[in-house]
N, C-alpha and C. Protein backbone atom coordinates (compact mmCIF):
# COMPACT_ATOMS: atom_id res chain seq x y z
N UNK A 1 1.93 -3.40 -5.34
CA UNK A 1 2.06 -1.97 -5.26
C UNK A 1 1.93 -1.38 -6.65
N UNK A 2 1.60 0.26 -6.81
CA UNK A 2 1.56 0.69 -7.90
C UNK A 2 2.91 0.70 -9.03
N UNK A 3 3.70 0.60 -8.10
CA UNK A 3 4.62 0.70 -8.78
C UNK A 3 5.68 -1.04 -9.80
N UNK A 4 4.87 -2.12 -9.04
CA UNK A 4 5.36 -3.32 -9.82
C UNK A 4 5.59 -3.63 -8.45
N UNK A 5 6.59 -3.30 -7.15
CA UNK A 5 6.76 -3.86 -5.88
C UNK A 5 5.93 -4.79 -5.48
N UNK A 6 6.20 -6.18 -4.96
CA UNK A 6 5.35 -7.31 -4.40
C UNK A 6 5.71 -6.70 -2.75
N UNK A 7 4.86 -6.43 -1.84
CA UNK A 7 4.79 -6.21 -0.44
C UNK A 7 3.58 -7.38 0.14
N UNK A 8 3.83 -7.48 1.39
CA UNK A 8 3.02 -8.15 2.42
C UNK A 8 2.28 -7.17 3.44
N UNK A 9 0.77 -7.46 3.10
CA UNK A 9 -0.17 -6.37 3.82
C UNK A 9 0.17 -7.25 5.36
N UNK A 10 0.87 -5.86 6.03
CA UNK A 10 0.76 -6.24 7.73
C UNK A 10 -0.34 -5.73 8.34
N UNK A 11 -1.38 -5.02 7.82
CA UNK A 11 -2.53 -4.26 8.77
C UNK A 11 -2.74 -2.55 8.19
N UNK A 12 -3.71 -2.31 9.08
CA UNK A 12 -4.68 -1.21 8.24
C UNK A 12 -4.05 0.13 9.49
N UNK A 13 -3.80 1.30 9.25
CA UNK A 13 -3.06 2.11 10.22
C UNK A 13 -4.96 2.91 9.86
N UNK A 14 -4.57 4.20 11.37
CA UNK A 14 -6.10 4.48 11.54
C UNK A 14 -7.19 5.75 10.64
N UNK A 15 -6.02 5.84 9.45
CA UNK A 15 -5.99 6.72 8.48
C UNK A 15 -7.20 5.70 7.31
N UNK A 16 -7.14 4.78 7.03
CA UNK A 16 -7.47 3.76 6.56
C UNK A 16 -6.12 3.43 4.96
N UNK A 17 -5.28 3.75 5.69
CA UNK A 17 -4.03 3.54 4.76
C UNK A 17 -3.62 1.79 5.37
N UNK A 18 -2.94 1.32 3.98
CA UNK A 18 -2.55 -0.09 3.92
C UNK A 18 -0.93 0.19 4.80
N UNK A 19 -0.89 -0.84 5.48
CA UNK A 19 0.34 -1.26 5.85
C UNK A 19 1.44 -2.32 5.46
N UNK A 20 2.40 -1.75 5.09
CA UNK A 20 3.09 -3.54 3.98
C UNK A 20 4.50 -3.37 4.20
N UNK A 21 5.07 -4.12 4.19
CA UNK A 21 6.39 -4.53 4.22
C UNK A 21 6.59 -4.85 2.91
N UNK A 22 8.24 -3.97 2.03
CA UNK A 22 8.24 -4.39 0.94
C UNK A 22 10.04 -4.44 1.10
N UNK A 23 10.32 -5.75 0.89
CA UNK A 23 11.81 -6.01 0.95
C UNK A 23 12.40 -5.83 2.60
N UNK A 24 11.57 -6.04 3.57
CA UNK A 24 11.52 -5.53 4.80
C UNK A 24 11.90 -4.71 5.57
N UNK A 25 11.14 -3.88 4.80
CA UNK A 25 11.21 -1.70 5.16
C UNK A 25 9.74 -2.04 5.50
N UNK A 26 8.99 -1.56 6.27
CA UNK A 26 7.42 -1.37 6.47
C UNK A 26 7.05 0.27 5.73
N UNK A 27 6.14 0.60 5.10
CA UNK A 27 5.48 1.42 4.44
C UNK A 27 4.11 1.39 4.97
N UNK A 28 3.30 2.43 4.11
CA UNK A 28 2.09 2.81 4.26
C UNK A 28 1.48 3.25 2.87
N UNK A 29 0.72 2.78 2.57
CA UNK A 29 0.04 3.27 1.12
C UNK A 29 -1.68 3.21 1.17
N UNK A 30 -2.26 3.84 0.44
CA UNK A 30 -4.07 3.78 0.51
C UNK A 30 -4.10 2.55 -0.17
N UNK A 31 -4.99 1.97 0.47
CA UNK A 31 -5.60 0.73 -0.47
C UNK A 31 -5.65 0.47 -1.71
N UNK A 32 -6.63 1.50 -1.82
CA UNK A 32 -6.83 1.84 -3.28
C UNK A 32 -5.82 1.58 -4.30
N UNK A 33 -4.86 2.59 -4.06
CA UNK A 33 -3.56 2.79 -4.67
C UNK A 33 -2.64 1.62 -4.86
N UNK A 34 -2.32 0.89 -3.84
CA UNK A 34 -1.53 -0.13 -3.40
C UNK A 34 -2.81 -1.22 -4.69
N UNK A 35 -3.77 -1.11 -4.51
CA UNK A 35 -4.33 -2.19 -5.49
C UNK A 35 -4.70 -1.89 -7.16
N UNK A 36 -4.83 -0.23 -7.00
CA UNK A 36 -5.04 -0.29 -8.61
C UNK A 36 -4.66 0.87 -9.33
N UNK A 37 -3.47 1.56 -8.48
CA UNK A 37 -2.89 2.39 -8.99
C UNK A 37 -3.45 3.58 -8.67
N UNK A 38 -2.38 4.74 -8.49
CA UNK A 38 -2.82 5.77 -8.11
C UNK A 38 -3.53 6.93 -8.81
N UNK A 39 -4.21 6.73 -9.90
CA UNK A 39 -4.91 7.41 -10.90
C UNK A 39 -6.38 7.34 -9.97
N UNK A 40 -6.68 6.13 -9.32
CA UNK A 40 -7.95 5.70 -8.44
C UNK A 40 -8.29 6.84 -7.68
N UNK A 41 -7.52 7.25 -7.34
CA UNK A 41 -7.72 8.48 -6.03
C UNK A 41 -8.25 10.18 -6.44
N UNK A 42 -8.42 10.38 -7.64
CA UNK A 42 -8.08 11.57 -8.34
C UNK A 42 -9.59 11.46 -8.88
């Protein structure tokens, strides 16, 4: 995650946002973001 967080990609929701479990809370983040930080998106 962008933020240093290690999560487990559970699947792609139909937004094309990442799905992950981090400390086992489930989230949602863009790919992008989740892989190279959220400056990517801008």
């Amino acid at each position: 995650m962008a933020n240093g967080e290690v999560g487990t990609a559970i699947g792609v929701g139909p937004d094309g946002q990442l799905l992950v479990s981090v400390d086992g809370e489930t989230t949602s983040v863009m790919a992008a973001e989740a892989l190279f930080g959220p400056d990517t998106l801008t």
